[in-house]
Every structure is written in C-alpha cells, then in structure tokens.
N, C-alpha and C. Protein backbone atom coordinates (compact mmCIF):
# COMPACT_ATOMS: atom_id res chain seq x y z
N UNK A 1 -14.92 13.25 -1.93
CA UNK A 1 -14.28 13.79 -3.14
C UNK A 1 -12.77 13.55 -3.07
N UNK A 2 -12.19 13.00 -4.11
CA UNK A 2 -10.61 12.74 -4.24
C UNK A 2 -10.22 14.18 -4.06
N UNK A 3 -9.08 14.17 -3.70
CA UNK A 3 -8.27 15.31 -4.23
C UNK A 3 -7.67 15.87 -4.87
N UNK A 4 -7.63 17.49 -5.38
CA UNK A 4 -7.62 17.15 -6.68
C UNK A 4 -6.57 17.45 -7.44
N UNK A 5 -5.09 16.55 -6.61
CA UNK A 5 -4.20 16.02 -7.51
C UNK A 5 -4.23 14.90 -8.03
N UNK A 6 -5.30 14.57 -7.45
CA UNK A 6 -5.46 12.88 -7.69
C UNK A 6 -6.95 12.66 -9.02
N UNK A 7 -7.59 13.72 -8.78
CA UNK A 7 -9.36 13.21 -9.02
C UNK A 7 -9.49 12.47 -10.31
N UNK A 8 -7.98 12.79 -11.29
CA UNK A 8 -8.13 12.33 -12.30
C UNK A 8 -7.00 11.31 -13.03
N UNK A 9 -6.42 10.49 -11.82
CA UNK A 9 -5.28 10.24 -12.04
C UNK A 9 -5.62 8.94 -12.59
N UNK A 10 -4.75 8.38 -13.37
CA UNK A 10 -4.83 7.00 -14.07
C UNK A 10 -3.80 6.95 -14.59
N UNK A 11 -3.11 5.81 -14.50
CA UNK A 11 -1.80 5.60 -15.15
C UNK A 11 -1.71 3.94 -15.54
N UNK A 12 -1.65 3.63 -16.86
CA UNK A 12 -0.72 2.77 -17.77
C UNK A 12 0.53 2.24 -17.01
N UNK A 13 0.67 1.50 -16.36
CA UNK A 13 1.98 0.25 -16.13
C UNK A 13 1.91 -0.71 -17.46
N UNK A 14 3.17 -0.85 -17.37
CA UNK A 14 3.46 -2.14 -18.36
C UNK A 14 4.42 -3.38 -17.65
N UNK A 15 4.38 -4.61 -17.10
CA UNK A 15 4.58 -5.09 -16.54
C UNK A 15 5.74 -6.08 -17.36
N UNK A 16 7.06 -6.46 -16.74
CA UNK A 16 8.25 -7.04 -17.12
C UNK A 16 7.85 -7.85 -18.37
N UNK A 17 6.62 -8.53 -18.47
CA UNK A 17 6.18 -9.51 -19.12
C UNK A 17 5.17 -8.95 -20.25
N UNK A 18 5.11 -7.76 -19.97
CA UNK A 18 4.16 -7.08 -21.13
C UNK A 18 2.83 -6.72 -21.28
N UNK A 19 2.52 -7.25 -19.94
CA UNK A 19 0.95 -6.99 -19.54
C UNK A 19 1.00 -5.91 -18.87
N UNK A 20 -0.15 -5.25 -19.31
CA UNK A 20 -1.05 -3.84 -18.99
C UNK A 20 -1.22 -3.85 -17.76
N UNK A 21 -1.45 -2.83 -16.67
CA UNK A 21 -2.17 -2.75 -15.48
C UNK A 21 -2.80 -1.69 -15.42
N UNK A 22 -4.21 -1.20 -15.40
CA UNK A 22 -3.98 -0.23 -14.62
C UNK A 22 -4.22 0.50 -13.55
N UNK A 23 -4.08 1.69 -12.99
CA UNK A 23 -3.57 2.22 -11.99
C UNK A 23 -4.55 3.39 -12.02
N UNK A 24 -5.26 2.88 -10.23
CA UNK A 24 -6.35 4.46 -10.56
C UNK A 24 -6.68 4.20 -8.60
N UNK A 25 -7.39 5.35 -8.27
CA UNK A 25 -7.70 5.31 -6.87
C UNK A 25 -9.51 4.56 -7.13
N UNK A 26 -9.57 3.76 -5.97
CA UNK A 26 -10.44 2.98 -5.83
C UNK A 26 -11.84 3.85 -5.13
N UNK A 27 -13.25 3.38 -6.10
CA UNK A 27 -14.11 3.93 -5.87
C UNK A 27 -15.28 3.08 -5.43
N UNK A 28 -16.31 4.24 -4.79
CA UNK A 28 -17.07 3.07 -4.26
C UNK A 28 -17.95 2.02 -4.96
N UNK A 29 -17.58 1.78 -6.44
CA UNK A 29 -18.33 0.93 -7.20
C UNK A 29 -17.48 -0.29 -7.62
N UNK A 30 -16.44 0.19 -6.90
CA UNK A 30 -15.21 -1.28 -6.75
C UNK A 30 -15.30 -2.39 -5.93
N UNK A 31 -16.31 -2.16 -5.31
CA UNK A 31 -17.12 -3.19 -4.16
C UNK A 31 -17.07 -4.57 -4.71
N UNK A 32 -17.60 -5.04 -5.82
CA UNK A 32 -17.60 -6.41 -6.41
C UNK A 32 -16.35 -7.10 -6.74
N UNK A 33 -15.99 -6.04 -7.20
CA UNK A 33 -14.41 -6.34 -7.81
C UNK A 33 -13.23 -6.87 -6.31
N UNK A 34 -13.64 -6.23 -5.41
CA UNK A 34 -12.41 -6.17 -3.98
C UNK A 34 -12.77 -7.22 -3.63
N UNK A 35 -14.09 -7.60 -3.27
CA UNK A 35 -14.67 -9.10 -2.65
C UNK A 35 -14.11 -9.94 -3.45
N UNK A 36 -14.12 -9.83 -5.38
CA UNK A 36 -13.29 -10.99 -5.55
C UNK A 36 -11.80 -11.32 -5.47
N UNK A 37 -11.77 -10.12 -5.63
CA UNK A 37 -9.46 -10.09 -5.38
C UNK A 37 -9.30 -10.63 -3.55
N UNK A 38 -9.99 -9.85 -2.42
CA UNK A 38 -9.85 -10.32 -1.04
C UNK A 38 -10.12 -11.90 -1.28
N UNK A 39 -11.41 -12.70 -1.61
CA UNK A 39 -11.76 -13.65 -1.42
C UNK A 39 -10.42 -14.75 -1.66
N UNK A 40 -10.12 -14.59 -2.93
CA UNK A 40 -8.61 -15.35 -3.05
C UNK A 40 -7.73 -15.23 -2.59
N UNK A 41 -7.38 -14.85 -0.95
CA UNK A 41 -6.33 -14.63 -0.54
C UNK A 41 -6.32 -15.60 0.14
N UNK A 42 -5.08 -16.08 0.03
CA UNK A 42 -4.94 -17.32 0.53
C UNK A 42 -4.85 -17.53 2.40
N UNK A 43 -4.79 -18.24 2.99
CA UNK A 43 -5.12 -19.06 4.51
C UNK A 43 -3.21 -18.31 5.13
N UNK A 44 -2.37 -18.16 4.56
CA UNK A 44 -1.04 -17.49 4.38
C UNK A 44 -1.11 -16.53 4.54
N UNK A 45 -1.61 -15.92 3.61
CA UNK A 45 -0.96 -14.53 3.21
C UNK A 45 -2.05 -13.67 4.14
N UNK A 46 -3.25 -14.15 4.79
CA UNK A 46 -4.32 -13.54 5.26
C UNK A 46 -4.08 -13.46 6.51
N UNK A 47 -2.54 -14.11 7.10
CA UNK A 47 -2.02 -13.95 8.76
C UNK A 47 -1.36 -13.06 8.89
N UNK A 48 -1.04 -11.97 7.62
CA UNK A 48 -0.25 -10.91 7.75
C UNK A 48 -1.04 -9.43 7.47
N UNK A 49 -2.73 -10.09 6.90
CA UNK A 49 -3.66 -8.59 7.10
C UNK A 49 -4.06 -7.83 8.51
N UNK A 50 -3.54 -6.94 8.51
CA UNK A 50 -4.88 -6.10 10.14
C UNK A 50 -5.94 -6.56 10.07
N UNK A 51 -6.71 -6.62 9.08
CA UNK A 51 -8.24 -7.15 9.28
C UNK A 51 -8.57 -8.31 8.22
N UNK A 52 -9.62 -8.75 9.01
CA UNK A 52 -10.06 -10.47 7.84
C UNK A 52 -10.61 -9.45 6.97
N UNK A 53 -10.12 -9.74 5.78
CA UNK A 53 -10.17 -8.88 4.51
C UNK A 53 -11.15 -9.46 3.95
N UNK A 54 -11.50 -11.24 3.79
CA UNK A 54 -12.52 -12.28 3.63
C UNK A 54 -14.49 -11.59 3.74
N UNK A 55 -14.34 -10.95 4.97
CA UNK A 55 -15.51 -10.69 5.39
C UNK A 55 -15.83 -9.60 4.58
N UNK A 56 -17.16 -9.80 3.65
CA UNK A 56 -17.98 -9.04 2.79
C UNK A 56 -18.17 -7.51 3.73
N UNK A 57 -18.96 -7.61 4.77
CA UNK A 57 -19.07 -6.20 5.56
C UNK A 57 -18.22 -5.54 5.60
N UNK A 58 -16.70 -5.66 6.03
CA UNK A 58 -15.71 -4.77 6.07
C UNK A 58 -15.32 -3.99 4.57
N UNK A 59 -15.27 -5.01 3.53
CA UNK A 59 -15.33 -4.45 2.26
C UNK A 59 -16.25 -3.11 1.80
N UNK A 60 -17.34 -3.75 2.26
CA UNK A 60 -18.45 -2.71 2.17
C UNK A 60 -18.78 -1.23 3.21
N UNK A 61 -17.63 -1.81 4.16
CA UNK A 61 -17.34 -0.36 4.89
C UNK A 61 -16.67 0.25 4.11
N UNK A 62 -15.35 -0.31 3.69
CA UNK A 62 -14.28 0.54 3.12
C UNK A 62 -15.13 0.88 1.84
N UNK A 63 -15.83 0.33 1.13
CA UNK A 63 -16.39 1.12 -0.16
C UNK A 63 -17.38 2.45 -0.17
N UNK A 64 -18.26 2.49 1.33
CA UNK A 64 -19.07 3.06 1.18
C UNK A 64 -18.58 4.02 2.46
N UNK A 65 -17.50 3.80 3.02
CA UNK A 65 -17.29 5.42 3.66
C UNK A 65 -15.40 5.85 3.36
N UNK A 66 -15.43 5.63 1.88
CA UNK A 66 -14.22 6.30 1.12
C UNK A 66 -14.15 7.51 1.88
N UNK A 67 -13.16 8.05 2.50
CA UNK A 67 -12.23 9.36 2.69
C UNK A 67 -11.04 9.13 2.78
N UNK A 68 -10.85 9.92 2.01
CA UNK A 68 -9.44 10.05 0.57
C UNK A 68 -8.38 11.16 1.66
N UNK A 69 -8.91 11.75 2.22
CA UNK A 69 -8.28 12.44 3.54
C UNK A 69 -7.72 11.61 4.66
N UNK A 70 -8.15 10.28 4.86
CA UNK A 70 -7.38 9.46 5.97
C UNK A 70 -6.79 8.15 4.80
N UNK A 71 -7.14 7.88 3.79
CA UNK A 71 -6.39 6.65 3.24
C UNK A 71 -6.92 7.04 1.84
N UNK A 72 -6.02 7.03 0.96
CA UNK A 72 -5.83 6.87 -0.47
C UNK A 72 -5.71 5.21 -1.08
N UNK A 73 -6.65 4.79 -1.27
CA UNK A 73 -6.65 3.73 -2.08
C UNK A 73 -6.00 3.54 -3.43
N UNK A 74 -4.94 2.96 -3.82
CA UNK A 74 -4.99 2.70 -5.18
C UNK A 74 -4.73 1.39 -5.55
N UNK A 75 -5.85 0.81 -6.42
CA UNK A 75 -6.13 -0.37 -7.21
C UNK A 75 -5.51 -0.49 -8.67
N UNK A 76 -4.72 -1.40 -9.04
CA UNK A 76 -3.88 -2.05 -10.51
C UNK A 76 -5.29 -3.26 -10.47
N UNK A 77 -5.64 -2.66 -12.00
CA UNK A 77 -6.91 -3.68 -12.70
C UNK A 77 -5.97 -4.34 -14.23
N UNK A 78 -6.12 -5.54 -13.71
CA UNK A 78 -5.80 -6.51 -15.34
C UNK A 78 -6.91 -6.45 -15.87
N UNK A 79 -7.86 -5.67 -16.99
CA UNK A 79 -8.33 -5.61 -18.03
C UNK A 79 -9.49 -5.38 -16.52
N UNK A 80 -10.64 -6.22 -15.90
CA UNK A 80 -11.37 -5.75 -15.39
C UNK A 80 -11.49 -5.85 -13.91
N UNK A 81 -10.11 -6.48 -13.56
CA UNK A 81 -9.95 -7.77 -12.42
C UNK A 81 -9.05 -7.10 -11.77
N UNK A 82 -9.06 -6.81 -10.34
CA UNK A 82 -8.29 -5.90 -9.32
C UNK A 82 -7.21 -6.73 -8.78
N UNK A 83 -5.74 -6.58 -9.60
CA UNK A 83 -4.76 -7.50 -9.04
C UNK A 83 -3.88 -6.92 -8.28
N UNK A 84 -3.97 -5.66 -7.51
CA UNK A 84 -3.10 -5.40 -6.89
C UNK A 84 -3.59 -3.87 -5.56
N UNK A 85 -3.36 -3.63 -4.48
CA UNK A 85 -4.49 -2.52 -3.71
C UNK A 85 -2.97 -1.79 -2.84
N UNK A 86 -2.76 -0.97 -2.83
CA UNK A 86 -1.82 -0.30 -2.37
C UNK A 86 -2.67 1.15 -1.75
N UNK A 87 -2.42 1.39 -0.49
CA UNK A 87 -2.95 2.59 0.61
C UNK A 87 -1.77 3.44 0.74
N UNK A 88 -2.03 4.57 1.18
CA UNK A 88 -1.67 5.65 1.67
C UNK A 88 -2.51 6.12 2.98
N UNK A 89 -1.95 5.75 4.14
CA UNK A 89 -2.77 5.90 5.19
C UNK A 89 -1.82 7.48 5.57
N UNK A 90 -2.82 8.48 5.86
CA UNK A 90 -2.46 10.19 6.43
C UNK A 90 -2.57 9.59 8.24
N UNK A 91 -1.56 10.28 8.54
CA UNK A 91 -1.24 10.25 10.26
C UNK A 91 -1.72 11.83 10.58
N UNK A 92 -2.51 12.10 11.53
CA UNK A 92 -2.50 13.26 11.83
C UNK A 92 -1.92 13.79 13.07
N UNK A 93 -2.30 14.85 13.53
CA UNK A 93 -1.98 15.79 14.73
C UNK A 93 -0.68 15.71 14.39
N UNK A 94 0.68 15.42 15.09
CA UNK A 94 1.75 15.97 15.18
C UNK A 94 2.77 14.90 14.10
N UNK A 95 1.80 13.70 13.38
CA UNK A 95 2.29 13.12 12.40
C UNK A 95 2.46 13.49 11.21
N UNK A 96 0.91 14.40 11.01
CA UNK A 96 0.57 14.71 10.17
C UNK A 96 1.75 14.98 8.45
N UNK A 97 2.41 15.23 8.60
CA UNK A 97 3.68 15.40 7.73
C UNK A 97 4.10 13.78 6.95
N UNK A 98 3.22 12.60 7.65
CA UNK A 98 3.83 11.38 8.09
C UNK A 98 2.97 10.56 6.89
N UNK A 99 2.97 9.76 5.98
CA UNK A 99 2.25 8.31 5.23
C UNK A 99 2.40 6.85 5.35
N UNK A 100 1.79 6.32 6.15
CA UNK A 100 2.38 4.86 5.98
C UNK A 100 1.69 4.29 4.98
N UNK A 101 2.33 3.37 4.15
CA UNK A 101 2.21 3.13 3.02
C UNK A 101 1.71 0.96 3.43
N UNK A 102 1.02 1.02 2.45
CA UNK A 102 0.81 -0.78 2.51
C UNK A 102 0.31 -1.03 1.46
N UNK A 103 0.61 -2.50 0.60
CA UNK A 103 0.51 -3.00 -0.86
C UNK A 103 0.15 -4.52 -0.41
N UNK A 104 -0.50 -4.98 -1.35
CA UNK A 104 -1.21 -6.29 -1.36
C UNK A 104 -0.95 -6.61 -2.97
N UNK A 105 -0.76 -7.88 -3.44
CA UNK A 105 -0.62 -8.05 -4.33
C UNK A 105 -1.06 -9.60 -4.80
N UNK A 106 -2.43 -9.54 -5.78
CA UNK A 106 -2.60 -11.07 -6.12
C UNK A 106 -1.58 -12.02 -6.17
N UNK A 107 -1.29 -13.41 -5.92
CA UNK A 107 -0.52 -14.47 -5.94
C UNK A 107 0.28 -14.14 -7.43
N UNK A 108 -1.08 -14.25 -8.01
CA UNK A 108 -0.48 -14.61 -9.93
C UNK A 108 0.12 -13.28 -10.30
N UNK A 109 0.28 -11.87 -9.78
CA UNK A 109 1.07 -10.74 -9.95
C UNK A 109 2.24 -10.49 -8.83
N UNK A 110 2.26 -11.45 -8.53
CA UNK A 110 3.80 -11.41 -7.69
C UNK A 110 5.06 -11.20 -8.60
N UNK A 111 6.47 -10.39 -8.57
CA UNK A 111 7.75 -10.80 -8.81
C UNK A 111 7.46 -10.65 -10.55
N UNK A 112 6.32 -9.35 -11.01
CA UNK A 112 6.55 -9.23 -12.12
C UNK A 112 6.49 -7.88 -12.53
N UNK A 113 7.03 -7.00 -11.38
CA UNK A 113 7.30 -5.60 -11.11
C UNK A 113 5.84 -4.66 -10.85
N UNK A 114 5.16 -5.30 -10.40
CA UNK A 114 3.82 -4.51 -10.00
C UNK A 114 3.84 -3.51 -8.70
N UNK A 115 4.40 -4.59 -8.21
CA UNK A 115 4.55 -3.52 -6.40
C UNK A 115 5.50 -2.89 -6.70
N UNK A 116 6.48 -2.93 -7.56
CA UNK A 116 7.50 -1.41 -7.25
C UNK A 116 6.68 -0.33 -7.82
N UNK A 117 6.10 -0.86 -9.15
CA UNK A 117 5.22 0.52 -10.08
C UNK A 117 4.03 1.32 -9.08
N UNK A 118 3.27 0.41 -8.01
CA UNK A 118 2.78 0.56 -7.58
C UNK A 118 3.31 1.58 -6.31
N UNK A 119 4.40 1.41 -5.70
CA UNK A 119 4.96 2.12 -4.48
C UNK A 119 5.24 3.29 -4.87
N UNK A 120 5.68 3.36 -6.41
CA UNK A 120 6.22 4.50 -7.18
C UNK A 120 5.31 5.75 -7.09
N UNK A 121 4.09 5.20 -7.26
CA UNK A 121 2.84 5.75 -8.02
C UNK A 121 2.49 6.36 -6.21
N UNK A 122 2.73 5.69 -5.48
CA UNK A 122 2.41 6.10 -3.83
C UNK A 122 3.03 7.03 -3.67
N UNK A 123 4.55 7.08 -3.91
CA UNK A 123 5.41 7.79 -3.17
C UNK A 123 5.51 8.99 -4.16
N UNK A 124 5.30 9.80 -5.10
CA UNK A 124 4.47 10.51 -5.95
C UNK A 124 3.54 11.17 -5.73
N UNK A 125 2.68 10.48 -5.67
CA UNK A 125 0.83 10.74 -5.18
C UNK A 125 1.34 11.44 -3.26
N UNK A 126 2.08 10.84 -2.56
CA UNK A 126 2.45 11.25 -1.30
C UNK A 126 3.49 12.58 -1.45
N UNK A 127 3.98 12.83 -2.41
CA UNK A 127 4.76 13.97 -2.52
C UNK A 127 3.76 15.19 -2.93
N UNK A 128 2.65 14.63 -4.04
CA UNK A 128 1.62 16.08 -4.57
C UNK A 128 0.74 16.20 -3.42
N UNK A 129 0.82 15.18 -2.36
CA UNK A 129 -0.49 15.75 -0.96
C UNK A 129 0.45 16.37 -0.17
N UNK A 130 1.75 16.68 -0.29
CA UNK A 130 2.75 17.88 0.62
C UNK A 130 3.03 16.73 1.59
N UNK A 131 3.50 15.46 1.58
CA UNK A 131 3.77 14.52 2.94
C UNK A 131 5.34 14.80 2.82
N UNK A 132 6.04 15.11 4.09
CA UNK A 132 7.42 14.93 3.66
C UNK A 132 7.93 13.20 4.67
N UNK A 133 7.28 12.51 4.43
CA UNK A 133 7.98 11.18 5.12
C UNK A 133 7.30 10.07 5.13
N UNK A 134 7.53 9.02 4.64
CA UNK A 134 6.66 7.69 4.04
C UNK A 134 7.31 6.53 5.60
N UNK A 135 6.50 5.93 5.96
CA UNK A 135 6.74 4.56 6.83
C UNK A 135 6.41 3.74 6.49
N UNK A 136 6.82 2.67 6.40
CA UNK A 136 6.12 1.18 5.82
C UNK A 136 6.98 0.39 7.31
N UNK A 137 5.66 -0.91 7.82
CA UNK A 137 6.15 -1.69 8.61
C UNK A 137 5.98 -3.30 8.10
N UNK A 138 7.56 -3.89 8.02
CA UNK A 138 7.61 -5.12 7.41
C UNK A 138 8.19 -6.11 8.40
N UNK A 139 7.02 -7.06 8.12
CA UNK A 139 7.87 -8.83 9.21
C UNK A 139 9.44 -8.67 8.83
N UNK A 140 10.46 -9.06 9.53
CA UNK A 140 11.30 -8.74 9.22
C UNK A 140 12.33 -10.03 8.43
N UNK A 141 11.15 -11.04 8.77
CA UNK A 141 11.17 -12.20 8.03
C UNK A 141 11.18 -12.17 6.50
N UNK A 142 10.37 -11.08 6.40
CA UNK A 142 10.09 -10.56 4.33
C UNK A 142 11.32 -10.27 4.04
N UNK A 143 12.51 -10.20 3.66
CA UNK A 143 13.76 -9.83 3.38
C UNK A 143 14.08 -9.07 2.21
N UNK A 144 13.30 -10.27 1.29
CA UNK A 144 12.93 -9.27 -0.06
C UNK A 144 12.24 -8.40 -0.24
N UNK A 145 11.30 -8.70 0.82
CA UNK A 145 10.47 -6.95 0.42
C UNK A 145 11.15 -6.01 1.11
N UNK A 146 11.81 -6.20 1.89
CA UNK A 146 12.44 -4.94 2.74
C UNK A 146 13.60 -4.53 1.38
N UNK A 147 14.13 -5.43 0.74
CA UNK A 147 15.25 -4.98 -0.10
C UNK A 147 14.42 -4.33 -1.08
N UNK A 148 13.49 -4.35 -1.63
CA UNK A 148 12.27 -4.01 -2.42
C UNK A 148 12.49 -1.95 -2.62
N UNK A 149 11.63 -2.23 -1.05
CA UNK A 149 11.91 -0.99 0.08
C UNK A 149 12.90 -0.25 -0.46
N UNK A 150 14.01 -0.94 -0.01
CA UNK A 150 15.69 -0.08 -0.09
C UNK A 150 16.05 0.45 -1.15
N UNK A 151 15.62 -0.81 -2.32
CA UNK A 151 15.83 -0.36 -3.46
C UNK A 151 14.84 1.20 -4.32
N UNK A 152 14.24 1.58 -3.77
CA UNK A 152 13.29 2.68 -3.78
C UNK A 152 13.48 4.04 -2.87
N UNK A 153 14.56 3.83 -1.93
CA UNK A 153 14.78 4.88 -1.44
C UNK A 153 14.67 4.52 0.46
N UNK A 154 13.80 3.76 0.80
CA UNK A 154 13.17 3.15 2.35
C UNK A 154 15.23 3.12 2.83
N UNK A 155 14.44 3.68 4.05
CA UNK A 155 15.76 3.29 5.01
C UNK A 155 15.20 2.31 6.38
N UNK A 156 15.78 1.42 6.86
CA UNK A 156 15.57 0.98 8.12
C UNK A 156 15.98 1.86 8.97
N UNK A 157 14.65 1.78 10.24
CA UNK A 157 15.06 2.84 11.29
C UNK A 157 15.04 2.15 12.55
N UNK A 158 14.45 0.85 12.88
CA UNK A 158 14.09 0.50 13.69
C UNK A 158 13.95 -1.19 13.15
N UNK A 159 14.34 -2.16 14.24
CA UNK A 159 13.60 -2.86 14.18
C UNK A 159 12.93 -3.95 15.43
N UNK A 160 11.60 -3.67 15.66
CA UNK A 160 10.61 -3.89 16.79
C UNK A 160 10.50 -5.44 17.18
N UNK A 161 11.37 -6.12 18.51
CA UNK A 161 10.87 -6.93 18.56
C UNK A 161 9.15 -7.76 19.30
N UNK A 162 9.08 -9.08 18.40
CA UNK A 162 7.63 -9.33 18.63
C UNK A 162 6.81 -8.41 18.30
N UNK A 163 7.02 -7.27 17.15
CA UNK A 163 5.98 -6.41 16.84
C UNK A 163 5.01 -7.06 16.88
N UNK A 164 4.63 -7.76 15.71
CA UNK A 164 3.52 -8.57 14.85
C UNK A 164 3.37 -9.75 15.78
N UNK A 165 1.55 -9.84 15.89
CA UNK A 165 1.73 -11.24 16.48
C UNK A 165 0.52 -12.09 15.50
N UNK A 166 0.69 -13.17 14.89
CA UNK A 166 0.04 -13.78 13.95
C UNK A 166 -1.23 -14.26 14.45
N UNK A 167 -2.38 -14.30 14.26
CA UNK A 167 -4.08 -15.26 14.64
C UNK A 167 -3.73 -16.35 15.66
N UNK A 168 -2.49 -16.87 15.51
CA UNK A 168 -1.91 -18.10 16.33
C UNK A 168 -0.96 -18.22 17.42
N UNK A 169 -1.01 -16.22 17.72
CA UNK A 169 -0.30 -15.60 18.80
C UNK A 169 1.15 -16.11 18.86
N UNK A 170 1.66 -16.56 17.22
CA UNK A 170 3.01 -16.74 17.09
C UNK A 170 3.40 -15.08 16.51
N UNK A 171 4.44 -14.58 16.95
CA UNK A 171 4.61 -13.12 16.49
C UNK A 171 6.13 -13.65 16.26
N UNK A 172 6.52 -12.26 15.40
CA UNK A 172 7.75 -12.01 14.50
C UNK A 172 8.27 -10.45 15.15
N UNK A 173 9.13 -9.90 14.59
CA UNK A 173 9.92 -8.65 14.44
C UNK A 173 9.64 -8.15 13.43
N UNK A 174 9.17 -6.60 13.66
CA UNK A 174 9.34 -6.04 12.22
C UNK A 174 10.36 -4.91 12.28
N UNK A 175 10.62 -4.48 10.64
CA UNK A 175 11.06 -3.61 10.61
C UNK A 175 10.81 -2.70 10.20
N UNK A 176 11.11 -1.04 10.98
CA UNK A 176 10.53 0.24 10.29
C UNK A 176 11.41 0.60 9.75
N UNK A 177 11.02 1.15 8.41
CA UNK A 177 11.31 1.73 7.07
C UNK A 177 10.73 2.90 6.95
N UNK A 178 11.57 4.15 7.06
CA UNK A 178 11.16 5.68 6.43
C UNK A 178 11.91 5.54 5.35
N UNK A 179 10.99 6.77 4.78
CA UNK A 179 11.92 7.53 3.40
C UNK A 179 11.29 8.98 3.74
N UNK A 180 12.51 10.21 3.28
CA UNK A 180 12.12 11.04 3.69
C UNK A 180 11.53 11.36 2.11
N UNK A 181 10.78 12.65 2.03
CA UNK A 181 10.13 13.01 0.46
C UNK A 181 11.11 14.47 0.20
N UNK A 182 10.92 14.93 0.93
CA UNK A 182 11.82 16.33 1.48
C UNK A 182 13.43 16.54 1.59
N UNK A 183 14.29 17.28 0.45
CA UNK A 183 14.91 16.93 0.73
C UNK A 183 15.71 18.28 2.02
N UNK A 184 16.37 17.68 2.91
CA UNK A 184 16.55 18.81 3.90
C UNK A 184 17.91 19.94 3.67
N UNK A 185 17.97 21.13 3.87
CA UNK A 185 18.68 22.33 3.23
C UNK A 185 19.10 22.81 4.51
N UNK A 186 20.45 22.83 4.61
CA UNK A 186 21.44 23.54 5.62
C UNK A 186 21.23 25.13 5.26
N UNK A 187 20.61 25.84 6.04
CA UNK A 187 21.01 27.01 6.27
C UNK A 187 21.75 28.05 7.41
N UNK A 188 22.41 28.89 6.79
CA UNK A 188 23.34 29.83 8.06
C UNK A 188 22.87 30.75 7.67
C-alpha cells in the first residue's frame, strides 16, 4: 500500500516544449511498460545502472514486490509510454532521516526540463514522508547534472575517489550531494 501522502498523487508537468507528462508512483501493472522504456537503454547509458535493467526478471521483481517503505518509485508517462523513472530510496536504522534520490531519463526526454520537474516532485514527496536530508551520488564526470543538482538546492559534500567502477572495471569519482529538507533553528 502507498502511503498515504502519496496514494493519490498525480501531477500534470508541462514540458519547455509543451508536451504533457505525467507524474504518478509506479504500480505493479507497469511491468510492460518498464521492459519497454529499460529495453531502449542504450550500451552507454546502461554502464552507469546498479543493475542490468535489460533483464526481464529483475523488472518483474521490482513490479511484483513494490514496497513503497524502502523505495518510492515515480514514473513520467508521455500519453502511455514511461519516459522518465525517478526513486526515492528510505535509509534506515540511524539513516533513517536520510533519501537517496536517482532519475533515469529516456534519450528523446533529455534537456527538456523533465528531470528537474521530476526531482521537484521527489524532494516534496521526501519532505510529506518527514525525511529531513536528500543524497544523490553523481560520476563526477556528469558536470551538468551536478549543476542540475545545485541549481535545486544539492550541495557537494564529498567527492569519492574511484567511487564508481564501470562493467569494464574502468571507474570514475563521484560526487556526494546533500540537501538538507529541514530547515535548522538556533535555540538558547
């Protein structure tokens, strides 16, 4: 069961260019739809997933054991077609306070303001579940997305060398990005 700041959430984007998106948490009848948005990911962009996203079974894990308590899914649909998947992963025990956040975005919805609407809609949705602190970890090679980040509030806190190491055991640096949600109050 979503939660229920969320159970009924849907939101209307309108994109730089005038196209519709919309914006809803992903259910387990989104199964067809994810296999075709994963399948097109390109031989590139698929050296920077945690998991081969490609493989039908994993899809079908994530569809059929949804808990909305360890990761919030939210999917941007062009009319019926899933162009964009943005998470809210919950940290627990002494994190718990903590969201790391991650966005994927079809090729053909790149650089036409989807992922900011989309982070928006995260960092929101992460404020009504009581999180006071968002992490996102970026190659540090992405430049623009880190400015992306900044421009939204993300601060650099860190940055890890050889975090990331690519399928081809070539690795990069990333960088960590908080934002706090909370804002903090001096008292005497």
């Amino acid at each position: 069961m979503l939660p229920e700041q969320i159970k009924n959430f849907r939101e209307m984007a309108t994109l730089k260019d005038g196209t519709y998106v919309l914006l809803r948490p992903m259910v387990a009848d989104d199964e067809a739809r994810l296999m075709e948005f994963y399948s097109a990911v390109s031989e590139d962009d698929l050296r920077y997933f945690r998991h081969y996203v490609k493989d039908p079974s994993l899809i079908h894990e994530w569809c059929e054991h949804l808990d909305y308590s360890k990761v919030l899914p939210i999917l941007a649909l062009a009319k019926d077609r899933v162009v964009g998947s943005a998470t809210l992963h919950f940290c627990e025990g002494p994190k718990r306070h903590i969201g790391e956040v991650r966005l994927f975005l079809a090729k053909d919805y790149r650089k036409r303001g989807l992922g900011m609407k989309m982070l928006r809609t995260l960092i929101d949705l992460a404020r009504k579940q009581g999180l006071g602190l968002l992490m996102v970890e970026i190659v540090a090679d992405e430049t623009k997305v880190v400015k992306a980040f900044e421009t939204l509030g993300f601060k650099i806190k860190a940055t890890l060398d050889d975090y990331f190491m690519f399928p081809d055991g070539d690795s990069r640096d990333v960088v960590l990005m908080t934002m706090p949600l909370r804002l903090k109050t001096d008292e005497f």
